[in-house]
PDB file of N, CA and C in Angstrom:
ATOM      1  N   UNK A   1     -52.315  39.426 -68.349  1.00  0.00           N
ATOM      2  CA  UNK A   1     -51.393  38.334 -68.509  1.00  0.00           C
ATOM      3  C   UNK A   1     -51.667  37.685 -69.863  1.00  0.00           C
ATOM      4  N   UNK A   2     -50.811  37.570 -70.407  1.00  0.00           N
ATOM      5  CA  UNK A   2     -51.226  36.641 -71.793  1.00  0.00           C
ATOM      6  C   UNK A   2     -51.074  35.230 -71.998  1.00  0.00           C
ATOM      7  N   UNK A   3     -51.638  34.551 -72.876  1.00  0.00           N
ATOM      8  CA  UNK A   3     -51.846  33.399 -72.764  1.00  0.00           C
ATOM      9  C   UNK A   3     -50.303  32.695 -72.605  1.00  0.00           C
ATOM     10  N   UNK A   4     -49.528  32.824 -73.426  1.00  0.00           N
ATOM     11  CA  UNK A   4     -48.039  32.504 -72.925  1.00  0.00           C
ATOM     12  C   UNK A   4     -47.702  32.325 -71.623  1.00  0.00           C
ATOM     13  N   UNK A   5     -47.785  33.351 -70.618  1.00  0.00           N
ATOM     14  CA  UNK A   5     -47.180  33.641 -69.144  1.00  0.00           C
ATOM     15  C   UNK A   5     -48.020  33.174 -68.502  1.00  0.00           C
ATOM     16  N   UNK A   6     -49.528  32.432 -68.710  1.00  0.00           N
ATOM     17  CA  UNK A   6     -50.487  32.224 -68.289  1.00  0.00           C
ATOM     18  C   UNK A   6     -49.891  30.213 -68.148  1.00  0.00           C
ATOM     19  N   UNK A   7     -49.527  30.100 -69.560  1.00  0.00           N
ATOM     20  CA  UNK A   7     -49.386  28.655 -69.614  1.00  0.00           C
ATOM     21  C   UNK A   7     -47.844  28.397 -68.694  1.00  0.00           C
ATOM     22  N   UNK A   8     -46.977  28.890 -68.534  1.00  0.00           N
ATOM     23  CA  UNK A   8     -45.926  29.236 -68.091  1.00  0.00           C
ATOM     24  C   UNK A   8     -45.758  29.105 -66.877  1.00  0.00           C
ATOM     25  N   UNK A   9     -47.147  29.818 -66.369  1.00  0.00           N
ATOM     26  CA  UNK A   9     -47.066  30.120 -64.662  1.00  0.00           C
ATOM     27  C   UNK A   9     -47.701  28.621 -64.690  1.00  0.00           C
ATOM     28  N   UNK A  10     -48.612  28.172 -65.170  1.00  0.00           N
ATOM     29  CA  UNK A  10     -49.423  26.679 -64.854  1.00  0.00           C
ATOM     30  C   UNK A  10     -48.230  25.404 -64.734  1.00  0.00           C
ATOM     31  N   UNK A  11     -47.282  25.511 -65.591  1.00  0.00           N
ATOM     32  CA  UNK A  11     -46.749  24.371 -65.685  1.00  0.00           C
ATOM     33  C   UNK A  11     -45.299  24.565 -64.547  1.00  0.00           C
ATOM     34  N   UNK A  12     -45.008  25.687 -64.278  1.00  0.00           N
ATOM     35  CA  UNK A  12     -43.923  26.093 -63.297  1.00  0.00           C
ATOM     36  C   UNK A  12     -44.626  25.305 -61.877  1.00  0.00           C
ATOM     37  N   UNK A  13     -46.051  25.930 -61.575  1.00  0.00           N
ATOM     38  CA  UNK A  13     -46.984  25.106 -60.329  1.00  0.00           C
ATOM     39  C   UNK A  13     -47.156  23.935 -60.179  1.00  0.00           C
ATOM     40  N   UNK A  14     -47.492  23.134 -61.399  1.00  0.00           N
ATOM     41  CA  UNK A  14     -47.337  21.993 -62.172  1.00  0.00           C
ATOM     42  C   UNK A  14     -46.233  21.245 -61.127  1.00  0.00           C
ATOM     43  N   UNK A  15     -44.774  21.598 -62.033  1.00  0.00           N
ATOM     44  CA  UNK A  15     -43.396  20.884 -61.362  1.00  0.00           C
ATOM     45  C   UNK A  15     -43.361  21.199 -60.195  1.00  0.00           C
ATOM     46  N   UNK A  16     -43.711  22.151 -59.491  1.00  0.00           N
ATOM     47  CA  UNK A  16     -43.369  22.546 -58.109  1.00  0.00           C
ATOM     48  C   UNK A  16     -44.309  21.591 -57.057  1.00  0.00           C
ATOM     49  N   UNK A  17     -45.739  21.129 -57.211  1.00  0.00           N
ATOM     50  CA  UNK A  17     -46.609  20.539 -56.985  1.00  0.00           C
ATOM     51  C   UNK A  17     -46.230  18.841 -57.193  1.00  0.00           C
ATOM     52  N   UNK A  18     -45.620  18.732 -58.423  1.00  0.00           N
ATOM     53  CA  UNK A  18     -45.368  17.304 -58.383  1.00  0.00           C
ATOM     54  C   UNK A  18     -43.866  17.078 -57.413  1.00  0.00           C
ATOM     55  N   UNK A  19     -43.126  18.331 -57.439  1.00  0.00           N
ATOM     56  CA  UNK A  19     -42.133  17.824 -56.578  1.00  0.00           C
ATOM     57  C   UNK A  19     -42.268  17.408 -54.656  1.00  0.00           C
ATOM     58  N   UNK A  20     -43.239  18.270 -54.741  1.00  0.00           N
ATOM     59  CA  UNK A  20     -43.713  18.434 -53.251  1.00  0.00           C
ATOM     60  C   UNK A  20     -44.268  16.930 -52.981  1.00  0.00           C
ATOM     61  N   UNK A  21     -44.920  16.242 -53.825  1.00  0.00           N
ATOM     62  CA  UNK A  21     -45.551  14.985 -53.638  1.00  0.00           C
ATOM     63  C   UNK A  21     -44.958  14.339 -53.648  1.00  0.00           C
ATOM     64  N   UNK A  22     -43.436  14.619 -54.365  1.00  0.00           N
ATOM     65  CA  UNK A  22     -42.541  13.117 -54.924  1.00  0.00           C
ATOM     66  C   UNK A  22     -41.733  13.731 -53.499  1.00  0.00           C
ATOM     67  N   UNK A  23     -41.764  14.377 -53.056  1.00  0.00           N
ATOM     68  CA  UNK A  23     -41.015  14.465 -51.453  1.00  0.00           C
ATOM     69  C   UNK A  23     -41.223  13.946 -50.140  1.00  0.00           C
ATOM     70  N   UNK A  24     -42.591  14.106 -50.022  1.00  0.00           N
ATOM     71  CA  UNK A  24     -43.352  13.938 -48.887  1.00  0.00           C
ATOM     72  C   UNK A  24     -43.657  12.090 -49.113  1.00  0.00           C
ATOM     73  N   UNK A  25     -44.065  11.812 -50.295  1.00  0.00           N
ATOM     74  CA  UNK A  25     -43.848  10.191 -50.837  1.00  0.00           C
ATOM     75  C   UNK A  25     -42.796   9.475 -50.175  1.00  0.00           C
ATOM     76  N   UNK A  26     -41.557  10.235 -50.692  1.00  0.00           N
ATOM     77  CA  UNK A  26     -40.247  10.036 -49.836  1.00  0.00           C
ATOM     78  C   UNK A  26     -39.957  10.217 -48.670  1.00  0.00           C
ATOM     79  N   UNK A  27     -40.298  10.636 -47.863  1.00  0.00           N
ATOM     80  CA  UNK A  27     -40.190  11.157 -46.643  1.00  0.00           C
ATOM     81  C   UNK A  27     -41.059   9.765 -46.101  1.00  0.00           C
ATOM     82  N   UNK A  28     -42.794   9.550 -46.777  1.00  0.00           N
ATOM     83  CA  UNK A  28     -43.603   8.665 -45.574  1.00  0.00           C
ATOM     84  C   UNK A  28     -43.019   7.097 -46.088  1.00  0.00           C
ATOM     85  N   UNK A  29     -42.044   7.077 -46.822  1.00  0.00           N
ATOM     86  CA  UNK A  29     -41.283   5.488 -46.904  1.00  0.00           C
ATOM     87  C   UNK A  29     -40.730   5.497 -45.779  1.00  0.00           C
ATOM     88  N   UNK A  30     -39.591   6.466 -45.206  1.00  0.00           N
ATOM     89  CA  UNK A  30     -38.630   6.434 -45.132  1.00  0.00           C
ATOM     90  C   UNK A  30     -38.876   5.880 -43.558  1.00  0.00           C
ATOM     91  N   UNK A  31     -37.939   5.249 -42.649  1.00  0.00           N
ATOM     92  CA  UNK A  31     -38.823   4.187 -41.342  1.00  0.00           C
ATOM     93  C   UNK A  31     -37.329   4.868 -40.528  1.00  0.00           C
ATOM     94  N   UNK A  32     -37.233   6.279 -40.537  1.00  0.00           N
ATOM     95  CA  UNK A  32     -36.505   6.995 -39.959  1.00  0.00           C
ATOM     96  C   UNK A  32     -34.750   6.103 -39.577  1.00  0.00           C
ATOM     97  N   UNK A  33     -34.832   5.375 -40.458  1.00  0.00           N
ATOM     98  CA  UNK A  33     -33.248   4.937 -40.640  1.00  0.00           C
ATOM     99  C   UNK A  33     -32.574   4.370 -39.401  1.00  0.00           C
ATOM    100  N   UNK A  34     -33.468   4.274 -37.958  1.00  0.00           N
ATOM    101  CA  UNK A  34     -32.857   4.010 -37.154  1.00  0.00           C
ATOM    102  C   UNK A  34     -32.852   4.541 -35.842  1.00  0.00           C
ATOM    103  N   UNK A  35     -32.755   5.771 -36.341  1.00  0.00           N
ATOM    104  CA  UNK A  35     -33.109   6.829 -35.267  1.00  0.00           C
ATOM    105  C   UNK A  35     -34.030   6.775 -34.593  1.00  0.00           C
ATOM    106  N   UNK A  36     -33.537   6.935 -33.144  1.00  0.00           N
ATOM    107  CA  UNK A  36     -34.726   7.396 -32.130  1.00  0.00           C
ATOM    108  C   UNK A  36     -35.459   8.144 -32.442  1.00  0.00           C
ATOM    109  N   UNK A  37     -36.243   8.794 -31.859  1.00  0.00           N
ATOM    110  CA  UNK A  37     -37.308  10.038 -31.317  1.00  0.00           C
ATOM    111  C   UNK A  37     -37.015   9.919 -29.872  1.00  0.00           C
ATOM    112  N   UNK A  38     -36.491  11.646 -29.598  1.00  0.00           N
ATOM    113  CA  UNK A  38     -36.897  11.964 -27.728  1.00  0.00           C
ATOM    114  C   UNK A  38     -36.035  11.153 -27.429  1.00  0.00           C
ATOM    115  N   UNK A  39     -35.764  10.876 -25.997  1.00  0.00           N
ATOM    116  CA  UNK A  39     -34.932  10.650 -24.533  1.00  0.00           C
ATOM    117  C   UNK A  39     -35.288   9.185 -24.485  1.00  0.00           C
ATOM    118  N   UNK A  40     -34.962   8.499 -23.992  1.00  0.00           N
ATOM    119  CA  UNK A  40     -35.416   6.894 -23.731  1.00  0.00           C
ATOM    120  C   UNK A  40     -35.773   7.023 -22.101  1.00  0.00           C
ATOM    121  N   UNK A  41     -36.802   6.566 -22.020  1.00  0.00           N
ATOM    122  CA  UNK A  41     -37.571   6.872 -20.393  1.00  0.00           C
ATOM    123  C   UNK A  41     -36.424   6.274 -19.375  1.00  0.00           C
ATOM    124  N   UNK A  42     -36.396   6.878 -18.238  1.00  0.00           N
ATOM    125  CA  UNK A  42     -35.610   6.915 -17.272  1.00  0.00           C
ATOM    126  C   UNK A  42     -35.683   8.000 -16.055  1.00  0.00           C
ATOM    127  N   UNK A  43     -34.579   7.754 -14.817  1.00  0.00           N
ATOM    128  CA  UNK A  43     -35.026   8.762 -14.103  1.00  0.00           C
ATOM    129  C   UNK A  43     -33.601   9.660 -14.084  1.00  0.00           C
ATOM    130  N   UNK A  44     -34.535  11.193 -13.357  1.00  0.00           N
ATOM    131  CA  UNK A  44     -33.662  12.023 -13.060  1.00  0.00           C
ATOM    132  C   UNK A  44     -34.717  13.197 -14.482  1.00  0.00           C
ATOM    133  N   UNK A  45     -33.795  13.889 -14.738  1.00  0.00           N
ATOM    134  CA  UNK A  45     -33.956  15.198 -15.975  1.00  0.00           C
ATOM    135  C   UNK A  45     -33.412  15.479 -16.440  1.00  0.00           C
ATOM    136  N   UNK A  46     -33.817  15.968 -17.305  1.00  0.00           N
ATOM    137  CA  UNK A  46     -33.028  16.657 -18.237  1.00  0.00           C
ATOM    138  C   UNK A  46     -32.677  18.305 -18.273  1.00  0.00           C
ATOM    139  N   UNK A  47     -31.538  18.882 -18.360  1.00  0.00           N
ATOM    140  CA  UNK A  47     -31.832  20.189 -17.946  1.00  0.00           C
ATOM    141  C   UNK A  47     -31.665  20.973 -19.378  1.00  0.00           C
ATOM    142  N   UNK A  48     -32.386  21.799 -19.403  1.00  0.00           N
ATOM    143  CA  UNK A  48     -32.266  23.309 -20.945  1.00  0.00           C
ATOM    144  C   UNK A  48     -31.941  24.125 -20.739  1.00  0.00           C
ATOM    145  N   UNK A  49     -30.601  25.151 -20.684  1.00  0.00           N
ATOM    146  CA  UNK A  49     -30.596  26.340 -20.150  1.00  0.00           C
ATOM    147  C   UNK A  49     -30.851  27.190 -21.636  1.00  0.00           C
ATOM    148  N   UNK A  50     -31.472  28.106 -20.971  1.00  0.00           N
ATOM    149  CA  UNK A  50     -31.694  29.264 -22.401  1.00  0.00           C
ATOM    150  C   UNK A  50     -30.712  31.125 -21.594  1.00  0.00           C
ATOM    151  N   UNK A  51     -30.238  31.346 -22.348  1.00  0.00           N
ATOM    152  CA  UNK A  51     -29.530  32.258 -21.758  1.00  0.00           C
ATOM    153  C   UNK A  51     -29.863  33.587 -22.789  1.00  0.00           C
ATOM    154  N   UNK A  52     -30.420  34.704 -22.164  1.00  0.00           N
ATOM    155  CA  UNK A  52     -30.879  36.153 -22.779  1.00  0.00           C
ATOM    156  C   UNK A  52     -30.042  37.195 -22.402  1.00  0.00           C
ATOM    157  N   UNK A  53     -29.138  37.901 -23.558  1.00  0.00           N
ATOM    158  CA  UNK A  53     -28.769  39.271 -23.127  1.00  0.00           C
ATOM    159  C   UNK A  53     -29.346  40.193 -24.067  1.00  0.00           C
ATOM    160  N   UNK A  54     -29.160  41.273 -23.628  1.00  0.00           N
ATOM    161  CA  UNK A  54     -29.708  42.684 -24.487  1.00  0.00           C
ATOM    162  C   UNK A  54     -28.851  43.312 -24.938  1.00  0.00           C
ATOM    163  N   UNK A  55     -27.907  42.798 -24.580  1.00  0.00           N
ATOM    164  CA  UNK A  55     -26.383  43.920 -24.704  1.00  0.00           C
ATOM    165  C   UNK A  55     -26.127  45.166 -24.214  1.00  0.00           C
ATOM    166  N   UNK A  56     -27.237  45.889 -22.970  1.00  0.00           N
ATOM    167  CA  UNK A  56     -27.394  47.222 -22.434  1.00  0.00           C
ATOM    168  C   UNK A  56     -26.745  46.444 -20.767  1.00  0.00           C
ATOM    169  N   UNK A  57     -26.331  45.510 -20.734  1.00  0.00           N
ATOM    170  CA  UNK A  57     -26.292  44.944 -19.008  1.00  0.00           C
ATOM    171  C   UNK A  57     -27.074  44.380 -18.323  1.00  0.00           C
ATOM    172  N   UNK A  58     -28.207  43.966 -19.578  1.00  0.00           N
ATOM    173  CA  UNK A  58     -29.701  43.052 -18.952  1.00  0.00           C
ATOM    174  C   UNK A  58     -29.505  41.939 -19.483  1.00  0.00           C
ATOM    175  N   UNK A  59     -30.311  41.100 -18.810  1.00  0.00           N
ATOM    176  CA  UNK A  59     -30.420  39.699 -19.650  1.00  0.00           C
ATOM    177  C   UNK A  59     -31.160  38.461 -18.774  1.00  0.00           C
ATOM    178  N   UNK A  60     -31.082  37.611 -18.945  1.00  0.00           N
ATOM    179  CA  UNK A  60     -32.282  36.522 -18.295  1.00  0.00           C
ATOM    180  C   UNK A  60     -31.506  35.120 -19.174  1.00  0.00           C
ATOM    181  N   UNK A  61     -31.196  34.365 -17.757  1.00  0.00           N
ATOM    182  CA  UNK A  61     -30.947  33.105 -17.710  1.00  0.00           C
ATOM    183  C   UNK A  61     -32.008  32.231 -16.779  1.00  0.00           C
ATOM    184  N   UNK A  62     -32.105  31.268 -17.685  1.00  0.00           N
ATOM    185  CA  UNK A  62     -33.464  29.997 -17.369  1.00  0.00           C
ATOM    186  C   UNK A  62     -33.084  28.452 -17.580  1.00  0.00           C
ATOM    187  N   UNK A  63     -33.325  27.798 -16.811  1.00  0.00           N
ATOM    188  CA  UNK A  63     -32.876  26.581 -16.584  1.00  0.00           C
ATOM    189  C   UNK A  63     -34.112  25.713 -16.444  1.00  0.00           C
ATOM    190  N   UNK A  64     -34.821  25.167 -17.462  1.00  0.00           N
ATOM    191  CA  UNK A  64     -36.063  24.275 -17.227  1.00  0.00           C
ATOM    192  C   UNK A  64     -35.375  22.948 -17.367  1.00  0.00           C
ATOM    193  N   UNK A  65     -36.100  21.961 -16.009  1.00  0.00           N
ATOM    194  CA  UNK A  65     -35.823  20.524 -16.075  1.00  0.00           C
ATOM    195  C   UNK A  65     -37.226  19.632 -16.161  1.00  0.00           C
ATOM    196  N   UNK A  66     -37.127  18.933 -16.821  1.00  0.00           N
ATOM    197  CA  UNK A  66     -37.530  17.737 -17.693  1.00  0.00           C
ATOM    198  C   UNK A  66     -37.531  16.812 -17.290  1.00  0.00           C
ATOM    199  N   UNK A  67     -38.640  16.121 -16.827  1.00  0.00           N
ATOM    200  CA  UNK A  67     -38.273  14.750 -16.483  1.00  0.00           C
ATOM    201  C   UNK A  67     -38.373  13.590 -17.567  1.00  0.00           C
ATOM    202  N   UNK A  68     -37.268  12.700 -17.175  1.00  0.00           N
ATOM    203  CA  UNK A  68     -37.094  11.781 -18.188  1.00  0.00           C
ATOM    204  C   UNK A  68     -38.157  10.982 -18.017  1.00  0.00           C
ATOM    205  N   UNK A  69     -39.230  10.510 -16.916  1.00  0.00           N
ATOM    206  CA  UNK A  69     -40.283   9.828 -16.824  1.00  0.00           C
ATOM    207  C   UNK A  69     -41.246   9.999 -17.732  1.00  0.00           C
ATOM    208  N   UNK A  70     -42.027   9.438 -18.572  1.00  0.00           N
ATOM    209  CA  UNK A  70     -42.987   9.919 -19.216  1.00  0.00           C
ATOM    210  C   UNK A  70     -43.994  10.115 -18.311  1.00  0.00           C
ATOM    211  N   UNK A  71     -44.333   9.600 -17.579  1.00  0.00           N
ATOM    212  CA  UNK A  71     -45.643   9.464 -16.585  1.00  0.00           C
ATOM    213  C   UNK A  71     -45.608  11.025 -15.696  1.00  0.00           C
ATOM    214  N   UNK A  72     -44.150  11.273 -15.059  1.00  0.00           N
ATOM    215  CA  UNK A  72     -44.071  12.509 -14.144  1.00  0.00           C
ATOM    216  C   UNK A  72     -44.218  13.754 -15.623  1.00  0.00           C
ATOM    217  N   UNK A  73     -43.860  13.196 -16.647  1.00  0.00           N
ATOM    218  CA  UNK A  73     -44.076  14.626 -17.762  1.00  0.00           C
ATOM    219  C   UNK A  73     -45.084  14.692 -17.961  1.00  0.00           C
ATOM    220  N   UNK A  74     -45.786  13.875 -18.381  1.00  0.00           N
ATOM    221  CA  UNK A  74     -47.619  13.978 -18.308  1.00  0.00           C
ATOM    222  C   UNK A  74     -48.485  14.790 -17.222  1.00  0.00           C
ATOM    223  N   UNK A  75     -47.642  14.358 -15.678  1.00  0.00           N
ATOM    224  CA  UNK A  75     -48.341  14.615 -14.861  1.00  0.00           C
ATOM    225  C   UNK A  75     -48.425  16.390 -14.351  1.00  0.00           C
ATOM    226  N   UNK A  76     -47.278  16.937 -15.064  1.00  0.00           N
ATOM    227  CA  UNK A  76     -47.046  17.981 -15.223  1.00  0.00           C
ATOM    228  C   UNK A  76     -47.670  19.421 -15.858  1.00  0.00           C
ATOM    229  N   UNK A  77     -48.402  18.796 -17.189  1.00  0.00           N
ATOM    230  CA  UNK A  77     -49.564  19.312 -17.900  1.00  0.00           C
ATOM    231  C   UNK A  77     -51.083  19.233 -17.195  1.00  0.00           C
ATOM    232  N   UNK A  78     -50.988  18.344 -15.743  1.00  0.00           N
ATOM    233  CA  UNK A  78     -52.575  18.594 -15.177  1.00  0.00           C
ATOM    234  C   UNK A  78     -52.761  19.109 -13.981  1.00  0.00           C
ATOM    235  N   UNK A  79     -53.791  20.270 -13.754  1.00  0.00           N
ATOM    236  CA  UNK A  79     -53.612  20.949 -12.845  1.00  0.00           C
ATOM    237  C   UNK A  79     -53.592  20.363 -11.696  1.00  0.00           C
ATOM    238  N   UNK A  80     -53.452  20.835 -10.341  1.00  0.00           N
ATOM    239  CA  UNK A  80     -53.124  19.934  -9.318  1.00  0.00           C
ATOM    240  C   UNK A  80     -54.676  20.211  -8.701  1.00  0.00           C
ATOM    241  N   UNK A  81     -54.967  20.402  -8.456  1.00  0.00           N
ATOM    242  CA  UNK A  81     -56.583  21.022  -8.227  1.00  0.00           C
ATOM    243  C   UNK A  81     -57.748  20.218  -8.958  1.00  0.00           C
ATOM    244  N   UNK A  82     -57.202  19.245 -10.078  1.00  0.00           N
ATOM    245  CA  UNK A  82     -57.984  18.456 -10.848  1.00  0.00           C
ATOM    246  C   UNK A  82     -58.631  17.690 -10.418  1.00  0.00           C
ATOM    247  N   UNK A  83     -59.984  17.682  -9.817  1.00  0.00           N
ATOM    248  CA  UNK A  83     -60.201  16.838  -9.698  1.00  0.00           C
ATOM    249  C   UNK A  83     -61.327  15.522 -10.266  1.00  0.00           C
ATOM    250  N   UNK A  84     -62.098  14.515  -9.765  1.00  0.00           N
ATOM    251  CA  UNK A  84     -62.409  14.038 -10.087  1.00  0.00           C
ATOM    252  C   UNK A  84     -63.871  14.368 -10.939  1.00  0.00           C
ATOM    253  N   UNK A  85     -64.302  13.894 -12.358  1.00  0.00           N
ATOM    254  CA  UNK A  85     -65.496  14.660 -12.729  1.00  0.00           C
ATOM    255  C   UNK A  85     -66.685  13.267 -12.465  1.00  0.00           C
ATOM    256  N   UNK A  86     -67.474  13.481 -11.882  1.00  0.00           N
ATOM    257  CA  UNK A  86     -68.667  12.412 -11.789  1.00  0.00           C
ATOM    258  C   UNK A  86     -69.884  13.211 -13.351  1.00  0.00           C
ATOM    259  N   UNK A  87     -70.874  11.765 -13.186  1.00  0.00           N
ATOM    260  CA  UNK A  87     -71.579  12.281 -14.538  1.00  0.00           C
ATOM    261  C   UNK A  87     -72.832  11.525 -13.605  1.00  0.00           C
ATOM    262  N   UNK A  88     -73.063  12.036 -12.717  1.00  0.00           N
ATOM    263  CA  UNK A  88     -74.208  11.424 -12.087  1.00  0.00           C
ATOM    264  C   UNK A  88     -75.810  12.332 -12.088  1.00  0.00           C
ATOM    265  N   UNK A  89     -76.607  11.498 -12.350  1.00  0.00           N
ATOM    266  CA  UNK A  89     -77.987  12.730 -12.467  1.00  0.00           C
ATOM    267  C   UNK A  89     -78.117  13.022 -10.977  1.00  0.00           C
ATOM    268  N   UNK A  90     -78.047  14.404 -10.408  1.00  0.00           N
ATOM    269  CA  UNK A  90     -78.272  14.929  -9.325  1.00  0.00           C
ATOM    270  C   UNK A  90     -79.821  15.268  -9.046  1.00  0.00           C
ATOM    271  N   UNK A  91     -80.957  14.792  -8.975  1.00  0.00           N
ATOM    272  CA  UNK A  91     -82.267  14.919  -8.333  1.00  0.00           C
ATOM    273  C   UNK A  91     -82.409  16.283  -7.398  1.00  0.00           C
TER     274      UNK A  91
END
């Protein structure tokens, strides 16, 4: 590589590097304009259907529901079998 294409490639990384910063800068101002995040807690669910074909006459349809509760969605991620952990010195 010669010194030319050398200085070339540095300052191309350069702008690309300062743009990435002057983005993400922009981005952590920004106080999302308003917009929610996610569902506003409530009851009942939410339903997702995802629908799969193969185009041979196969395919797979799925319907996952969601609860709008945060507490029942949480409770969902822990096994049911969980139980309590003690930290007691056993003698």
């Amino acid at each position: 590589m010669t010194s030319l294409s050398a200085w070339l490639a540095g300052f191309i990384a350069l702008i690309l590097l300062g743009r990435a910063i002057w983005i993400l800068r922009a981005e952590a101002r920004d106080e999302d304009a308003g917009r929610p995040r996610g569902i506003p807690p409530g009851k009942g669910y939410t339903q997702i259907e995802s629908d799969y074909s193969s185009g041979v006459g196969g395919g797979n349809q799925l319907t996952t529901r969601v609860p709008q509760d945060p507490q029942e969605y949480a409770r969902a991620f822990v096994p049911r079998r969980a139980g309590k952990h003690t930290t007691e010195n056993q003698e």
